[in-house]
N, C-alpha and C. Protein backbone atom coordinates (compact mmCIF):
# COMPACT_ATOMS: atom_id res chain seq x y z
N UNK A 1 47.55 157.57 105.51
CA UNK A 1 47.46 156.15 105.38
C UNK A 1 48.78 155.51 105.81
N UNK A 2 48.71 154.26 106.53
CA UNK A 2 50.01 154.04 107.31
C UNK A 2 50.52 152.66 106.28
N UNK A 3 51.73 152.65 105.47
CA UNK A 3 52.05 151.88 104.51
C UNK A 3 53.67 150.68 104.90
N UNK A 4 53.73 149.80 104.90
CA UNK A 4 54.76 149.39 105.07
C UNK A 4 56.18 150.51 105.17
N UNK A 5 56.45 151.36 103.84
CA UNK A 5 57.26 151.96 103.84
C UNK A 5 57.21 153.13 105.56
N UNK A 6 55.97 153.81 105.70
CA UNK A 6 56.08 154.32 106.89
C UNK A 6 56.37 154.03 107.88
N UNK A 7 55.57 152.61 108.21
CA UNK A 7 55.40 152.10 109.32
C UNK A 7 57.18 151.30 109.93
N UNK A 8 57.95 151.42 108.94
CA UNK A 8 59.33 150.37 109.08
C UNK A 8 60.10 152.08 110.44
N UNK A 9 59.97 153.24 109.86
CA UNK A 9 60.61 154.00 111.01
C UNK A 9 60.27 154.02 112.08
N UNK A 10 58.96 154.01 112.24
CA UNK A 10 58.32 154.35 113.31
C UNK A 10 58.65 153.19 114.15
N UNK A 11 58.41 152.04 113.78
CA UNK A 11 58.96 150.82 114.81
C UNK A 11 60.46 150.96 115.51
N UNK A 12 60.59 151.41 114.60
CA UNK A 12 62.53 151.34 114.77
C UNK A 12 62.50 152.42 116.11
N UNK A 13 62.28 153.32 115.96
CA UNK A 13 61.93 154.63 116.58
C UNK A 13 61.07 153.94 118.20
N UNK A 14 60.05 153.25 117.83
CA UNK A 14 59.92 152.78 119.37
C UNK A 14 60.92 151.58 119.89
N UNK A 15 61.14 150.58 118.85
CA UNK A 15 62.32 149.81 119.50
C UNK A 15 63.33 150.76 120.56
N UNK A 16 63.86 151.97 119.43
CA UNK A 16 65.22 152.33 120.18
C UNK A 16 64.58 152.73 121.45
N UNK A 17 63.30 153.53 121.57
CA UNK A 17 62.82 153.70 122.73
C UNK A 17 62.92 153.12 124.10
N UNK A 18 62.13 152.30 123.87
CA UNK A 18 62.28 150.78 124.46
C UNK A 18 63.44 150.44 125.11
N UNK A 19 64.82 150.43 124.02
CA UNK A 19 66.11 149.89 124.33
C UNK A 19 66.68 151.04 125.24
N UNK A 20 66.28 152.22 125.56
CA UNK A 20 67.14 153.17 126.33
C UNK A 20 66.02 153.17 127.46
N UNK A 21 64.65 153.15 127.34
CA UNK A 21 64.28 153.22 128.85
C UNK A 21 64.64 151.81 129.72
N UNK A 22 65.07 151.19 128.77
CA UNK A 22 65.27 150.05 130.30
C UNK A 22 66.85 150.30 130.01
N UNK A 23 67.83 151.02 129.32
CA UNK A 23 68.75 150.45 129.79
C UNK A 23 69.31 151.78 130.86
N UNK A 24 68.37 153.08 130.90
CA UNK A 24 68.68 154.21 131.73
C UNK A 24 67.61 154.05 132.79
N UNK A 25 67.05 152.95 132.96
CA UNK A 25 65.98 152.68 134.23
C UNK A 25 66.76 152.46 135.22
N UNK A 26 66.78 153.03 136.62
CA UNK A 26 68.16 152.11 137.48
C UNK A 26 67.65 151.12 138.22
N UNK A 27 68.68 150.89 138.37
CA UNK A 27 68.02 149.11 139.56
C UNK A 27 66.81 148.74 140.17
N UNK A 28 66.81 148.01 140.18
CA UNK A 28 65.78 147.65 141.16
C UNK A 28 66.26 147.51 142.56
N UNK A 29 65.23 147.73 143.36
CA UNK A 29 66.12 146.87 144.76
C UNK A 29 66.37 145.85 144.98
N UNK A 30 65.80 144.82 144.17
CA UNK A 30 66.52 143.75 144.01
C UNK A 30 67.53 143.14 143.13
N UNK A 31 67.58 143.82 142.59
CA UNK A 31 69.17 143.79 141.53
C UNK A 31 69.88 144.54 142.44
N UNK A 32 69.90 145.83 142.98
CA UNK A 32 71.08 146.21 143.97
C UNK A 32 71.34 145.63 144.72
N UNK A 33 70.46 144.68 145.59
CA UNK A 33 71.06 143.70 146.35
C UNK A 33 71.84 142.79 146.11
N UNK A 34 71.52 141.95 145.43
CA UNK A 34 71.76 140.65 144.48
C UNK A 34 73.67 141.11 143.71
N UNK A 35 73.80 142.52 143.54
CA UNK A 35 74.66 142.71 142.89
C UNK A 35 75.83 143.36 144.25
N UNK A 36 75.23 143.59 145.34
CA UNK A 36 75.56 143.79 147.01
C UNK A 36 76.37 142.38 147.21
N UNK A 37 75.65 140.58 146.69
CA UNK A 37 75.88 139.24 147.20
C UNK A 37 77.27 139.16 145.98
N UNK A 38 77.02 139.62 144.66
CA UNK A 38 78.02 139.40 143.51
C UNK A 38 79.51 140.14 143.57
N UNK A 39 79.01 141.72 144.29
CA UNK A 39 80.64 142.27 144.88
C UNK A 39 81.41 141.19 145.86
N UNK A 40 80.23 140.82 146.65
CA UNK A 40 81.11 140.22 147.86
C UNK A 40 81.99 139.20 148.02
N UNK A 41 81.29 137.84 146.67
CA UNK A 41 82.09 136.86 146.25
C UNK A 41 83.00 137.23 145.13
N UNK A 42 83.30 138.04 144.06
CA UNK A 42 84.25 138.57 143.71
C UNK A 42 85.22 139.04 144.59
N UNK A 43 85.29 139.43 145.61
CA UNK A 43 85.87 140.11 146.20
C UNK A 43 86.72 139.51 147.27
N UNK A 44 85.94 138.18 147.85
CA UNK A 44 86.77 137.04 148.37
C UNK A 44 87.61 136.34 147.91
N UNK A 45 87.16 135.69 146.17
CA UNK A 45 87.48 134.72 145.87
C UNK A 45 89.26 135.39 145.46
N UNK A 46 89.97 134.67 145.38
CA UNK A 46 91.11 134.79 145.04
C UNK A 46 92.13 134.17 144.64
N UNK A 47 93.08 133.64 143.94
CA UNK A 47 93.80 133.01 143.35
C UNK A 47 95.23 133.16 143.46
N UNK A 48 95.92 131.95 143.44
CA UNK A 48 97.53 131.75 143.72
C UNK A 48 98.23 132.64 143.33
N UNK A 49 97.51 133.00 142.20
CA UNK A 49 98.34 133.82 141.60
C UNK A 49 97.97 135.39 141.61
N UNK A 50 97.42 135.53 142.81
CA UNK A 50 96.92 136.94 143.43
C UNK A 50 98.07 137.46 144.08
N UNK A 51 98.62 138.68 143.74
CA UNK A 51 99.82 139.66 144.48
C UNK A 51 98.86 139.93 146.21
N UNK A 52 99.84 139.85 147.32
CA UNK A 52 98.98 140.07 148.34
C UNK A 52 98.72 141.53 148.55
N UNK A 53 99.16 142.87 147.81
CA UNK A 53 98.92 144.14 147.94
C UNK A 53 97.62 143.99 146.92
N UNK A 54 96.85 143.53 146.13
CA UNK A 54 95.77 143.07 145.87
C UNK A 54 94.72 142.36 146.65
N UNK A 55 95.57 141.28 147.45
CA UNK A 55 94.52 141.09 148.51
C UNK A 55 94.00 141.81 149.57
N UNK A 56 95.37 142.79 150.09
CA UNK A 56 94.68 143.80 151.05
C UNK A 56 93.73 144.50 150.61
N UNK A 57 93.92 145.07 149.38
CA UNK A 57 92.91 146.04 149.32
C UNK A 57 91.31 145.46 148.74
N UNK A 58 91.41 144.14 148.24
CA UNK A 58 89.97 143.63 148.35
C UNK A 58 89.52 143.38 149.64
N UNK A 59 90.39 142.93 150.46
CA UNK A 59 89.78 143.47 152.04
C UNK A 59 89.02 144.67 152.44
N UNK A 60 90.03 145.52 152.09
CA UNK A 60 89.22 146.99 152.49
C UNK A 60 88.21 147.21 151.96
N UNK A 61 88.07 146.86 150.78
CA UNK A 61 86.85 146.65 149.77
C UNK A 61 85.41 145.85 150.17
N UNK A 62 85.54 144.75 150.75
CA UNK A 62 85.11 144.25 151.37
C UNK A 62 84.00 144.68 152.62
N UNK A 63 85.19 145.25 153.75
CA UNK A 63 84.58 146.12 154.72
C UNK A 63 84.01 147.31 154.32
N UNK A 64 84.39 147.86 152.95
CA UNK A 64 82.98 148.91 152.55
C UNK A 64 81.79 148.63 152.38
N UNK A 65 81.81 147.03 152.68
CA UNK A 65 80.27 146.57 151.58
C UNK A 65 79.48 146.57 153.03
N UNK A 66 80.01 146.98 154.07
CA UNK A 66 79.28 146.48 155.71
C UNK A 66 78.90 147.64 156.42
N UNK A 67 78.03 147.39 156.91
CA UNK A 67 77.21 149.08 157.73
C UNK A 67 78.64 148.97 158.92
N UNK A 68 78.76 150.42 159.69
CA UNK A 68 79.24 151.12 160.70
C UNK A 68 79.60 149.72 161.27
N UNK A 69 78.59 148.67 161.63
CA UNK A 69 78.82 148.33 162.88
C UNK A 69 77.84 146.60 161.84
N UNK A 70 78.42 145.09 162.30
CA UNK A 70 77.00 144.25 161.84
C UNK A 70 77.62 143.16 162.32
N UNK A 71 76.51 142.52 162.79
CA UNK A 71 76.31 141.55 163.75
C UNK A 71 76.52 140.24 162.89
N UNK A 72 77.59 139.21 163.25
CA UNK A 72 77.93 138.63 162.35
C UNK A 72 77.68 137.41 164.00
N UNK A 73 76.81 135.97 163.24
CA UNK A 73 76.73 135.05 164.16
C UNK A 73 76.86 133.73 163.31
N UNK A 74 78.49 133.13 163.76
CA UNK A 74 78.56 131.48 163.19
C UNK A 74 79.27 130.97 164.35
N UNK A 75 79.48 129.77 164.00
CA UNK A 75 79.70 128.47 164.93
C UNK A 75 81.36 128.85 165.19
N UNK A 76 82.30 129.36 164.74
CA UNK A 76 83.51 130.12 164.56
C UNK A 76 83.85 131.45 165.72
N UNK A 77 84.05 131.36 166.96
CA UNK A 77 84.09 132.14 167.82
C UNK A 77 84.47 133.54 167.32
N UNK A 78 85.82 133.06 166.65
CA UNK A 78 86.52 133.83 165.93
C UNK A 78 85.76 134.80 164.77
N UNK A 79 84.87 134.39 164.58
CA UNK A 79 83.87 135.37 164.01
C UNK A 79 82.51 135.49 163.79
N UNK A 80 82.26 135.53 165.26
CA UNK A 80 81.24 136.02 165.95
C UNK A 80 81.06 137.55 166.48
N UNK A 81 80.32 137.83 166.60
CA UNK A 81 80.29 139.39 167.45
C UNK A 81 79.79 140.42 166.67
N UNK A 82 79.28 141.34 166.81
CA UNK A 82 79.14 142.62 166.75
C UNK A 82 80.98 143.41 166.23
N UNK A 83 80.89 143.74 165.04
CA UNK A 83 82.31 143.91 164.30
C UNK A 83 82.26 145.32 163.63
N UNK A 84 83.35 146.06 163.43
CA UNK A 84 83.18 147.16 162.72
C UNK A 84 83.79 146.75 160.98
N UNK A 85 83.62 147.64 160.18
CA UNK A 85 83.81 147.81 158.95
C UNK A 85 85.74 146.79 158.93
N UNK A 86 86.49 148.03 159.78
CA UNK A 86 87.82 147.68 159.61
C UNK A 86 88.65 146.33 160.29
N UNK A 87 87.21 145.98 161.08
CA UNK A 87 87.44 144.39 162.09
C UNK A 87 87.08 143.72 160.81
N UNK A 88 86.14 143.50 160.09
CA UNK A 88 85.53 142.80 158.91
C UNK A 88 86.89 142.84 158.11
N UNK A 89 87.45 144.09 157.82
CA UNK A 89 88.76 143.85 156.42
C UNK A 89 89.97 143.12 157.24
N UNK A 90 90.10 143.22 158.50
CA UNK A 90 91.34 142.66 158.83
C UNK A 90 90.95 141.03 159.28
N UNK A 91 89.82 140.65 159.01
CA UNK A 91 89.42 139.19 159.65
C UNK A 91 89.70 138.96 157.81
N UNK A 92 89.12 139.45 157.22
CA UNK A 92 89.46 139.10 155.98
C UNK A 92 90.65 138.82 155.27
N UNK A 93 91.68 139.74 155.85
CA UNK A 93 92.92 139.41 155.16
C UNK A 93 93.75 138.44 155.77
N UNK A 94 93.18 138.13 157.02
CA UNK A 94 93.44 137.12 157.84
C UNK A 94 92.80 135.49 157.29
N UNK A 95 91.79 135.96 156.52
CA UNK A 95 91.54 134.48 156.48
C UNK A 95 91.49 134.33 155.05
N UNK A 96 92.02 135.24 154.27
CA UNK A 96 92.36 134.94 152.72
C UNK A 96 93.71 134.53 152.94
N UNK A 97 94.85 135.05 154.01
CA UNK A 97 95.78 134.80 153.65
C UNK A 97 96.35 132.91 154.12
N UNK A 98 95.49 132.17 154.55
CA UNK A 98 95.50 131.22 155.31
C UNK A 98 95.51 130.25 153.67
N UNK A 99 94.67 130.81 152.51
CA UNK A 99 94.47 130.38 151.36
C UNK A 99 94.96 130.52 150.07
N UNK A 100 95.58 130.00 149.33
CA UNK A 100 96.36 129.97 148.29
C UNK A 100 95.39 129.97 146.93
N UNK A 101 93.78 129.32 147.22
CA UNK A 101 92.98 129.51 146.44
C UNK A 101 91.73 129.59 147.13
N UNK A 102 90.68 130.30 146.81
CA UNK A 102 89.32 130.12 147.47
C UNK A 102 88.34 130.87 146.51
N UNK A 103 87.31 130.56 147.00
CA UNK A 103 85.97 130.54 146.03
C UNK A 103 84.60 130.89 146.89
N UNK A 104 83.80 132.05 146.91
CA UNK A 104 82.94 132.11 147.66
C UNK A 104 81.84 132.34 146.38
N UNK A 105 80.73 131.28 146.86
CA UNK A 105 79.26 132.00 145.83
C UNK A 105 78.47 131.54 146.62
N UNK A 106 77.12 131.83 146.09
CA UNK A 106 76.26 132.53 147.03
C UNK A 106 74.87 131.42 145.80
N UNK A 107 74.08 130.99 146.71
CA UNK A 107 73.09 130.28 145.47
C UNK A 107 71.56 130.82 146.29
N UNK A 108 70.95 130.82 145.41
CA UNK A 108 69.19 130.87 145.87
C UNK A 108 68.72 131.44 146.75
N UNK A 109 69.24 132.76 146.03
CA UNK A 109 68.96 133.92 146.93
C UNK A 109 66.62 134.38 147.04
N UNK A 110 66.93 134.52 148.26
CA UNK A 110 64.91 135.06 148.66
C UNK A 110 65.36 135.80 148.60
N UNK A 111 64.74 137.46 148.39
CA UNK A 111 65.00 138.71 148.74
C UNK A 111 63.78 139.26 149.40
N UNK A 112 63.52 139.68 150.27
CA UNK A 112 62.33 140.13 150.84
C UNK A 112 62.70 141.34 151.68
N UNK A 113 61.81 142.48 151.46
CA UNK A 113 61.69 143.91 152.01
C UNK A 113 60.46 144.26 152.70
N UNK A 114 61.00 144.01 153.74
CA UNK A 114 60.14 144.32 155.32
C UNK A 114 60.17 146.02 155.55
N UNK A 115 60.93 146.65 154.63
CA UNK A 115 60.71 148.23 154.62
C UNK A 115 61.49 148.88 153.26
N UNK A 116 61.57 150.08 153.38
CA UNK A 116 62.21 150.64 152.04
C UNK A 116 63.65 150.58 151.90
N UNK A 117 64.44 150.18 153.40
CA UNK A 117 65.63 150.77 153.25
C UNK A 117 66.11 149.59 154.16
N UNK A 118 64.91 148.57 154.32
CA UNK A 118 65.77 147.21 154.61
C UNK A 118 65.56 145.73 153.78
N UNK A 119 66.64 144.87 153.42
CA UNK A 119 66.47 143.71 152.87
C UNK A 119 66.50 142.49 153.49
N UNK A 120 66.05 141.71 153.70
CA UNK A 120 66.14 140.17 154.50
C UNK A 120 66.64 139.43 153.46
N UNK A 121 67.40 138.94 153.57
CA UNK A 121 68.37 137.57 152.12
C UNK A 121 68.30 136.46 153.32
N UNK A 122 67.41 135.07 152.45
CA UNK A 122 67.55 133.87 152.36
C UNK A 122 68.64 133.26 152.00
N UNK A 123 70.08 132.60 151.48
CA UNK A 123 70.75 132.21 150.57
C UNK A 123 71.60 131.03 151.29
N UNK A 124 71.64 130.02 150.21
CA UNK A 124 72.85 129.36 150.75
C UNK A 124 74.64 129.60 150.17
N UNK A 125 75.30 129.80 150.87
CA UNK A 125 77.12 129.88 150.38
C UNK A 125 77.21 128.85 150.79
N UNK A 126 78.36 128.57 149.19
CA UNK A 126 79.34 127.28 149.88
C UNK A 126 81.11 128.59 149.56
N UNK A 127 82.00 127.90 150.39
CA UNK A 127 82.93 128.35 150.55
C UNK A 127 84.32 127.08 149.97
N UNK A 128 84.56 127.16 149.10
CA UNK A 128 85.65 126.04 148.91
C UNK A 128 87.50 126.82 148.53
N UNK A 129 88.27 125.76 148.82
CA UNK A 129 89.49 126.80 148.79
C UNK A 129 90.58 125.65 149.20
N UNK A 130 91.46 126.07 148.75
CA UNK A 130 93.27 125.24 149.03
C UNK A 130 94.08 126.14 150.41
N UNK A 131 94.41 125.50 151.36
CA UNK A 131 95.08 126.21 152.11
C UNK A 131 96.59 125.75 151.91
N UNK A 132 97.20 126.68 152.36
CA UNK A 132 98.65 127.39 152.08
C UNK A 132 99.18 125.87 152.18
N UNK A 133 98.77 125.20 152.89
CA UNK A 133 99.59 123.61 152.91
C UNK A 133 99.44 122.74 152.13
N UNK A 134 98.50 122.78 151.40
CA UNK A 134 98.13 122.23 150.21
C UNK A 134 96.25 121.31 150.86
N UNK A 135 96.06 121.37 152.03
CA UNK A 135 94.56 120.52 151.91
C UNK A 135 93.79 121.64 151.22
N UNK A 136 92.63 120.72 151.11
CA UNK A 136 91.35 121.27 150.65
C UNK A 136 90.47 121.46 151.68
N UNK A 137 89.78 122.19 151.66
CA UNK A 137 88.74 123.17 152.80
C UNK A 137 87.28 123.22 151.72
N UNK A 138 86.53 122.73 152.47
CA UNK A 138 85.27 122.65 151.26
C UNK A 138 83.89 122.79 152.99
N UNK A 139 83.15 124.34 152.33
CA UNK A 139 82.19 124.44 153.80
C UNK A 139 80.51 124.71 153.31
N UNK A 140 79.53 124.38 153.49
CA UNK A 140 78.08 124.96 152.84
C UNK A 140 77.30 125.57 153.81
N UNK A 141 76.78 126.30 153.70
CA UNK A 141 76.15 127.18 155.34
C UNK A 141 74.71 127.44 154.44
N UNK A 142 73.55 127.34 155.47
CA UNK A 142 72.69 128.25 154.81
C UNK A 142 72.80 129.55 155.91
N UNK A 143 72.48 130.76 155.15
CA UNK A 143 72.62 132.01 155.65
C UNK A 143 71.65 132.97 156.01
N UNK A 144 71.42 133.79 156.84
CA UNK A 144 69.77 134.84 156.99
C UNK A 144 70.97 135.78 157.15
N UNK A 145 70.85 137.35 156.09
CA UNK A 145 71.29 138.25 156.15
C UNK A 145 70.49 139.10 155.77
N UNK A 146 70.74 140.56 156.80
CA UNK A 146 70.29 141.47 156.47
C UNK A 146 70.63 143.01 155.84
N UNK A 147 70.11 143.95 155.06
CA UNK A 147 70.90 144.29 154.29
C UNK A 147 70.13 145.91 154.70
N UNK A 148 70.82 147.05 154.77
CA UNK A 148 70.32 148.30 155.13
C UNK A 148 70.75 149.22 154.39
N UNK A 149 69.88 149.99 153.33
CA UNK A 149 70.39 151.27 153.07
C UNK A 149 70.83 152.41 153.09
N UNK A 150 72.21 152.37 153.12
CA UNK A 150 72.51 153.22 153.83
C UNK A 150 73.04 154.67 152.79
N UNK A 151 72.99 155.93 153.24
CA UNK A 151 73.25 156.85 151.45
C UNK A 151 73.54 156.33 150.38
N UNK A 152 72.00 155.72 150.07
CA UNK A 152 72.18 154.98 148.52
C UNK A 152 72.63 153.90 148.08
N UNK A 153 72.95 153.01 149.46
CA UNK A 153 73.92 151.97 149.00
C UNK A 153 73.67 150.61 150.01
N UNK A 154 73.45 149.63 149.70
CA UNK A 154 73.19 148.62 150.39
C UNK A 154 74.28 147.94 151.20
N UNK A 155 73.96 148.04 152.38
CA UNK A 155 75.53 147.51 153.23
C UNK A 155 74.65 145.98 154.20
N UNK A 156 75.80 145.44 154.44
CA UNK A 156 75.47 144.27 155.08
C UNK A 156 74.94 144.60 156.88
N UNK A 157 74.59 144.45 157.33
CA UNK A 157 74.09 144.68 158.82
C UNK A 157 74.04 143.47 159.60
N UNK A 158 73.66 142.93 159.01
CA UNK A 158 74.14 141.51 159.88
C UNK A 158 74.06 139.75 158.81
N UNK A 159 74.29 139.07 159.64
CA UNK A 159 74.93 137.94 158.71
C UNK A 159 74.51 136.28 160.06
N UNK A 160 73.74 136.07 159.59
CA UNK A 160 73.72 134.41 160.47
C UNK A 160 73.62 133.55 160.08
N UNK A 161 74.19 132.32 160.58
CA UNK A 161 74.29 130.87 160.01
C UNK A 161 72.62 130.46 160.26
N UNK A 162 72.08 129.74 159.73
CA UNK A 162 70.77 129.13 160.01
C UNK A 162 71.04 127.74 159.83
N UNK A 163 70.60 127.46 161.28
CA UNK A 163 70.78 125.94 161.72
C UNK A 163 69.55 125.23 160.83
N UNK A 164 70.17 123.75 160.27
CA UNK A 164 69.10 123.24 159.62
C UNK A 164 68.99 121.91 159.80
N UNK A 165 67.86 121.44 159.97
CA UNK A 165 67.82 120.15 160.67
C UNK A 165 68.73 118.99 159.90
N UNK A 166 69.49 118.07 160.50
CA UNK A 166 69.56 116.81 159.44
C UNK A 166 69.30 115.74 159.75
N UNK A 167 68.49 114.72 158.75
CA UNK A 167 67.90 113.50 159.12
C UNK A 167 68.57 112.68 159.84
């Protein structure tokens, strides 16, 4: 006969259940992605009071998050092209160091999987930041990026501005 007094372990017993299969479930592919967009703006953003042997190496950090080789297309000549991993960290430390403060996030992200081991991201970034002279730099892009798995790990493959009409 199942009595209050019994029934109080047994719950407990599936709660904890419960609480360890989702917290030893691993990602989803869309949380690995999404958390692919959350390294990347951590990893830009940076502050005055950032040592620059810190900024290099969030650079390098950076260019780990990018396949071999990814096709990066904006209105910015300067970074346009077909780029490798270590072209990506040195454009980076190049254009963190131009900034005394900056801020990259990423809003309203689509995630859509056209295969197992590729991601299409919708999203808009805005980019805001203080340059070394003291103006303000304030930019909003919407973005189409694509994202490839590569041993286990989601790397960027390519990156484009998406032109959007204005009234």
């Amino acid at each position: 006969m199942v009595t209050p007094r019994t029934l109080a372990p047994v719950a407990v017993v599936a709660v904890l259940v419960a609480i360890l299969v989702v917290w030893l479930k691993p990602d989803s592919p869309e949380r690995q992605v999404r958390n692919r967009f959350r390294q990347l703006e951590e990893l830009v953003t940076r502050s005055d009071a950032e040592s620059p042997l810190l900024s290099v190496a969030h650079a390098r950090q950076i260019g780990a998050l990018f396949d071999e080789s990814c096709e990066i297309r904006t209105d910015v000549s300067f970074l346009t092209g077909t780029m490798t991993r270590e072209e990506i960290s040195q454009k980076a430390i190049f254009g963190q160091s131009q900034f005394s403060d900056l801020t990259l996030r990423f809003h309203d992200l689509k995630i859509d999987f056209p295969g197992e081991r590729r991601a299409l991201v919708l999203l808009s970034a805005t980019l805001q930041g203080r340059l070394k002279g003291g103006d303000h730099a304030s930019d909003a892009q919407e973005l189409e990026c694509e994202l490839a798995r590569v041993d286990g790990e989601w790397r960027f493959r390519s990156i484009r501005i998406v032109q959007v009409l204005k009234p």
